[in-house]
C-alpha atoms as a PDB file:
ATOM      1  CA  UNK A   1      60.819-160.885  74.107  1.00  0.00           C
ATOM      2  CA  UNK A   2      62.524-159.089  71.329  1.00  0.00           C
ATOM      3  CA  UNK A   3      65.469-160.253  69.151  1.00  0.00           C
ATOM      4  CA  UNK A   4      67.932-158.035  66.974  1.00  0.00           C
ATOM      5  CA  UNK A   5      66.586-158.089  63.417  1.00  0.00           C
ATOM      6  CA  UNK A   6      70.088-158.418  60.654  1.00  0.00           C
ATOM      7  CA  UNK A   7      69.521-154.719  59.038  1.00  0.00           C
ATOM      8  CA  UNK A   8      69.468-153.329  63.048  1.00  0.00           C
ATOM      9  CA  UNK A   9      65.667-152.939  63.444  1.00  0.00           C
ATOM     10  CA  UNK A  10      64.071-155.134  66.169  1.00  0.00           C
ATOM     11  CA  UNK A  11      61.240-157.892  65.544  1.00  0.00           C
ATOM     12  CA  UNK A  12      59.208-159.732  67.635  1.00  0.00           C
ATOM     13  CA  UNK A  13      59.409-163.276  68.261  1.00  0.00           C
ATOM     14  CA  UNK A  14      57.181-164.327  70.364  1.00  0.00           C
ATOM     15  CA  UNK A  15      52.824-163.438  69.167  1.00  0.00           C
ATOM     16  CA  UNK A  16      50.938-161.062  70.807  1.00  0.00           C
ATOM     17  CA  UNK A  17      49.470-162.462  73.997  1.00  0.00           C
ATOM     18  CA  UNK A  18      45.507-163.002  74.610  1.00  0.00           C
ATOM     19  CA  UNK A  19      44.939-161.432  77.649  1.00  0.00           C
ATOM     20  CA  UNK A  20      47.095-158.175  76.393  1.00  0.00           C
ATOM     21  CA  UNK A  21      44.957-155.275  76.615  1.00  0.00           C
ATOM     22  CA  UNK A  22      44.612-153.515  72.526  1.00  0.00           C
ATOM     23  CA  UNK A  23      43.457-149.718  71.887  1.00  0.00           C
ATOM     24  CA  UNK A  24      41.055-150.841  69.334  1.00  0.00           C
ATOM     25  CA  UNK A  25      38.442-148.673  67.651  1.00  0.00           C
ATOM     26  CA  UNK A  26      35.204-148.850  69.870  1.00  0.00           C
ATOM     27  CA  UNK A  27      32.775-147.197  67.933  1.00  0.00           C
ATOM     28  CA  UNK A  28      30.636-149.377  65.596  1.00  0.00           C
ATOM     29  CA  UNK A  29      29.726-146.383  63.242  1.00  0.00           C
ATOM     30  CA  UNK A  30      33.721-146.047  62.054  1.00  0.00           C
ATOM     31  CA  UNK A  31      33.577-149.979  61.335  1.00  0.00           C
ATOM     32  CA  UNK A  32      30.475-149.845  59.044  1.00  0.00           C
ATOM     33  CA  UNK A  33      32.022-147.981  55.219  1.00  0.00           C
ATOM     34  CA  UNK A  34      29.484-145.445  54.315  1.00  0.00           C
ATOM     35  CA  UNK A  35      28.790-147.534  50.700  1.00  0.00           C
ATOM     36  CA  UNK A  36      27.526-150.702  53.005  1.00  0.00           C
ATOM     37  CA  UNK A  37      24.395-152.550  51.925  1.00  0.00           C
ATOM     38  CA  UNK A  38      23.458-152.512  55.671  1.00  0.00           C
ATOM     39  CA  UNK A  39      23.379-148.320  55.742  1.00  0.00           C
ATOM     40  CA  UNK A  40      21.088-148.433  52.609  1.00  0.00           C
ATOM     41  CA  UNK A  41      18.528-150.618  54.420  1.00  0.00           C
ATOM     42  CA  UNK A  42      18.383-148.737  57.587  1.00  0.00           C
ATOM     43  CA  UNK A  43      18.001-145.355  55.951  1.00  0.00           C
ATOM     44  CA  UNK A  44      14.828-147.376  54.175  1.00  0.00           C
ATOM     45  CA  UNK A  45      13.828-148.461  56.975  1.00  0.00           C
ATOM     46  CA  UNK A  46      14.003-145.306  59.334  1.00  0.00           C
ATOM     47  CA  UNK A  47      11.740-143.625  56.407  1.00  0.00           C
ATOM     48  CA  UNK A  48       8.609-145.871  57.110  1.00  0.00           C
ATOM     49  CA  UNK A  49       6.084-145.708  59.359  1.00  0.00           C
ATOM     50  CA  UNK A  50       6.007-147.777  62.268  1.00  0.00           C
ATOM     51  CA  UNK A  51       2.965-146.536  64.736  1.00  0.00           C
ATOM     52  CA  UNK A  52       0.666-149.051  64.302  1.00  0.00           C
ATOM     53  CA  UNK A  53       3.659-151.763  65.626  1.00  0.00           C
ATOM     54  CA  UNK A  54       4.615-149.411  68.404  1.00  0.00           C
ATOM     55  CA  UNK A  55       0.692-149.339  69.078  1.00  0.00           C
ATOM     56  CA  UNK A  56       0.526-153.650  69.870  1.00  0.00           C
ATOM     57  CA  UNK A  57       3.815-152.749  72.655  1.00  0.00           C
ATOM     58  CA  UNK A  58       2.539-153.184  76.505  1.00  0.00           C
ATOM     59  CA  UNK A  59       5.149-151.163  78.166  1.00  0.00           C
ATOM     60  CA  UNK A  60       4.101-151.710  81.580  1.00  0.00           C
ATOM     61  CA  UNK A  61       5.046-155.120  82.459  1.00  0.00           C
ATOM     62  CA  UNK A  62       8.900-156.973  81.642  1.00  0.00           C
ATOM     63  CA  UNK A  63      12.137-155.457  80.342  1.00  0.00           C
ATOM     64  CA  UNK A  64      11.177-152.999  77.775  1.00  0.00           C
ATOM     65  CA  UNK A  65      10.598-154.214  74.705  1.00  0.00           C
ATOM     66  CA  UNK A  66      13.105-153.993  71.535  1.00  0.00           C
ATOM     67  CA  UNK A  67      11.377-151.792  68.931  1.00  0.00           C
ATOM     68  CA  UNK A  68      10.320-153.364  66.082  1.00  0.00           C
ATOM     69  CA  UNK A  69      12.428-151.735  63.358  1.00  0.00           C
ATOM     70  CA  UNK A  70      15.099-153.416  65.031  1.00  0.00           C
ATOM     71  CA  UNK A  71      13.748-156.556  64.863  1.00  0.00           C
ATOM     72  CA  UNK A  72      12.377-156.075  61.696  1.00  0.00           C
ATOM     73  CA  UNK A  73      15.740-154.802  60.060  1.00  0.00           C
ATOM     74  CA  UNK A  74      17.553-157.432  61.644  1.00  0.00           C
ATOM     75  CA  UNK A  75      15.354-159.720  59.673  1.00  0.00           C
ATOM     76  CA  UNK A  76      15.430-157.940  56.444  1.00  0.00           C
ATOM     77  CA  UNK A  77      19.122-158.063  56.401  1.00  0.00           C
ATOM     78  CA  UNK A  78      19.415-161.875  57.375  1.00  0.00           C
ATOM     79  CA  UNK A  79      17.420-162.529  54.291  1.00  0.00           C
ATOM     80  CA  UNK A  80      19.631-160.027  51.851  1.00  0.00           C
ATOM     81  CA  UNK A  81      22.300-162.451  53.445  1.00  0.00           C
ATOM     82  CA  UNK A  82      20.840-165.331  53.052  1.00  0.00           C
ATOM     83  CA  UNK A  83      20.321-165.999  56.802  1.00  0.00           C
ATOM     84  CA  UNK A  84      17.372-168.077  57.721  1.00  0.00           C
ATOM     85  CA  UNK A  85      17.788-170.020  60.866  1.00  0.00           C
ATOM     86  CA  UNK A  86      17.218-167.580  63.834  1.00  0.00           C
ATOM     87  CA  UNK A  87      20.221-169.107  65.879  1.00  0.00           C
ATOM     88  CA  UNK A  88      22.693-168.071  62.946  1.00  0.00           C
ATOM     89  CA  UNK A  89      20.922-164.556  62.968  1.00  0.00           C
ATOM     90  CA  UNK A  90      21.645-164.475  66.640  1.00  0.00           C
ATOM     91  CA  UNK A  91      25.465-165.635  66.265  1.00  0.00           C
ATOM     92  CA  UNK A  92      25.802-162.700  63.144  1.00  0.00           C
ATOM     93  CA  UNK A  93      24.531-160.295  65.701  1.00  0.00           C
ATOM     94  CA  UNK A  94      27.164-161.488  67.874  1.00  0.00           C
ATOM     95  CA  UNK A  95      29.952-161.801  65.957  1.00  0.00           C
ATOM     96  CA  UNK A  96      29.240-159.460  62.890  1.00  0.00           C
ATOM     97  CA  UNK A  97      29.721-155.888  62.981  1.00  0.00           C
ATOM     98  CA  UNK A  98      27.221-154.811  60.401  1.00  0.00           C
ATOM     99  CA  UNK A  99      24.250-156.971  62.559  1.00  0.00           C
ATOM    100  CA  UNK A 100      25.952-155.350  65.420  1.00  0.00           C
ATOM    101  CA  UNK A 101      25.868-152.031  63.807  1.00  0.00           C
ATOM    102  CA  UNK A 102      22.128-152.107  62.830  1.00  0.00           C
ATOM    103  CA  UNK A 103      21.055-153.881  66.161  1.00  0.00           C
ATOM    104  CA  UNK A 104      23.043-150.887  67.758  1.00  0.00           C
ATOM    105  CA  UNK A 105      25.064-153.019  69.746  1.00  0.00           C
ATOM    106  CA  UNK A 106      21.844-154.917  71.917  1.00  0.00           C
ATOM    107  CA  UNK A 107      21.972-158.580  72.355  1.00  0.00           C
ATOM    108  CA  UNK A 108      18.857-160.633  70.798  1.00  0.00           C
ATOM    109  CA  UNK A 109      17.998-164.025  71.149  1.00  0.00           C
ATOM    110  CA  UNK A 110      17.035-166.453  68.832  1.00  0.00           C
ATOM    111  CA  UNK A 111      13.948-167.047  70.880  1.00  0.00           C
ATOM    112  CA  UNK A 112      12.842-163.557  70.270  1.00  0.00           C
ATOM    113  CA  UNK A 113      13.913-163.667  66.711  1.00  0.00           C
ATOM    114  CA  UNK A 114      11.665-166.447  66.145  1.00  0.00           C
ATOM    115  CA  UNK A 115       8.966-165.523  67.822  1.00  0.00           C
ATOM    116  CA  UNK A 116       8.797-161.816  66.036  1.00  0.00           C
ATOM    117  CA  UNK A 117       9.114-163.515  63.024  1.00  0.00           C
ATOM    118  CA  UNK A 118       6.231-165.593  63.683  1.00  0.00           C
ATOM    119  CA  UNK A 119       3.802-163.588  65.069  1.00  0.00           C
ATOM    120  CA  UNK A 120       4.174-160.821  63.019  1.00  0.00           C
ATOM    121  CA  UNK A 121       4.685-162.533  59.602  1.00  0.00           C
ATOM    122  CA  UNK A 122       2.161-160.252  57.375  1.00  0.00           C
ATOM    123  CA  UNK A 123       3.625-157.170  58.931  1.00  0.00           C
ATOM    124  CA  UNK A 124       6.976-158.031  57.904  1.00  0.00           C
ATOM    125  CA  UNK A 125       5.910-159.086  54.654  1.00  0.00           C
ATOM    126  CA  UNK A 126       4.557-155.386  53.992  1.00  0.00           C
ATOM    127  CA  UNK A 127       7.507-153.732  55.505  1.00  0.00           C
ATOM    128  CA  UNK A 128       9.325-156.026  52.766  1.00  0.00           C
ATOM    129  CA  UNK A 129       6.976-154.750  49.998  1.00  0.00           C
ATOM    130  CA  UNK A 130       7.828-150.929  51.015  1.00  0.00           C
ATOM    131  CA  UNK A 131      10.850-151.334  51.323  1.00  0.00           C
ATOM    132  CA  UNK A 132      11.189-152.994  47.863  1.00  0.00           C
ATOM    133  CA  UNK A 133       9.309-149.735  46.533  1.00  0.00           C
ATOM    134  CA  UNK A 134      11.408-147.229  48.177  1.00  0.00           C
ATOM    135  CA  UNK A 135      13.984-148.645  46.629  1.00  0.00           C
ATOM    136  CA  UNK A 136      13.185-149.253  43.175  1.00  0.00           C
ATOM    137  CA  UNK A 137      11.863-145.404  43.688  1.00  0.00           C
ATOM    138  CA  UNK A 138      15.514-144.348  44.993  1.00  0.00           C
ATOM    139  CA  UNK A 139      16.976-145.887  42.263  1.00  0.00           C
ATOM    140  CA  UNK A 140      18.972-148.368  44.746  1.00  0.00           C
ATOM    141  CA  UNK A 141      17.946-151.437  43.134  1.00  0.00           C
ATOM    142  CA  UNK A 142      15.923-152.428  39.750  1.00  0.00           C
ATOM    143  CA  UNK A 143      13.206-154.047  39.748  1.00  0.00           C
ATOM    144  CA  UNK A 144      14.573-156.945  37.272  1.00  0.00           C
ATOM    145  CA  UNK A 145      16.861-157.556  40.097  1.00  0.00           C
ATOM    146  CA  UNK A 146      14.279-158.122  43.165  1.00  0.00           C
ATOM    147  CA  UNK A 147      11.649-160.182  41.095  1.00  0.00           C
ATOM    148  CA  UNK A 148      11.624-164.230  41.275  1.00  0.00           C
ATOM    149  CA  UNK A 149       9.132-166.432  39.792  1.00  0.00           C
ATOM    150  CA  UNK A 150       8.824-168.345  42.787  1.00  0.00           C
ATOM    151  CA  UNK A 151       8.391-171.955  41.164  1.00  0.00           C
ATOM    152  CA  UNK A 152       9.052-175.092  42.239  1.00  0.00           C
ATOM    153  CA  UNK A 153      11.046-178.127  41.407  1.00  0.00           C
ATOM    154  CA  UNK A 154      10.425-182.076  42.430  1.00  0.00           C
ATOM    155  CA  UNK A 155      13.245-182.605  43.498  1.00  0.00           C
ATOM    156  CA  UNK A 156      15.302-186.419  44.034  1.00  0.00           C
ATOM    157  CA  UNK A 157      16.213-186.233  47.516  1.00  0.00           C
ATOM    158  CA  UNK A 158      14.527-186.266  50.780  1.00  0.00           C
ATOM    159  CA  UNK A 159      15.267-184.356  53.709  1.00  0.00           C
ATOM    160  CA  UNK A 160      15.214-187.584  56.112  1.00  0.00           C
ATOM    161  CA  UNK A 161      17.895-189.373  54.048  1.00  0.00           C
ATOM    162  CA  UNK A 162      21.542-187.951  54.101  1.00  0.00           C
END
């Protein structure tokens, strides 16, 4: 339903419906600026070596399995976001196009999130260390910037009182 605007153009009045059918853009790789964070991390990432993960993979029995970069990146990038839970990773890969764009559009589940995460815990800790050293080498980050002291507070609340 259109109306006749007062300078003689015409305007809509009623909003665009749900179920209308939009020419969006489809490909993830137009979405993602080349400057993004998430860019940086894969190109890190594709530059290590990953054999002895691909190694632990039985290929022969299930689905096959989702290569542990991807796992792996999707992790490193939940924690440069401050993402911790792996059901909010799994809504970000859902919902956000730079998770989509690094999980190249697959579908994860928290359940696999959390499972990666805890199985393979000292692998992804030294996948964390070399990436950290790429990037200080790169010049991408400093390392004043990536160091904490890690110490700990007593703090006045409790976690099973609101």
């Amino acid at each position: 339903m259109t109306q006749k605007s007062v300078n003689g153009g015409y305007w809509q009045t009623s909003p665009l419906a749900r179920h209308q059918i939009l020419l969006l853009e489809t490909c993830l790789e137009d979405r993602i600026p080349e400057d993004h964070p998430v860019r940086l991390l894969d190109e890190i990432l594709d530059g290590l070596d990953w054999t002895t993960w691909e190694n632990t993979y039985n290929r022969r029995i299930g689905q096959p399995p989702i290569h542990p970069n991807v796992l792996c990146s999707v992790l490193l990038f939940a924690m440069i976001r401050r993402i911790r839970s792996s059901r909010d990773i799994e809504y970000e890969i859902k919902h956000s196009i730079d998770f989509m764009w690094l999980v190249s559009g697959r579908t994860i589940d928290h359940s696999t999130i959390s499972e990666f995460r805890r199985q393979n815990k000292a692998q992804v800790k030294d996948i964390h260390r070399q990436m950290i050293r790429v990037a200080v080498d790169m010049g991408a980050a400093q390392l004043s910037e990536l160091c904490t002291d890690r110490s700990r507070m007593l703090a006045n609340a409790s976690r099973f009182k609101t």
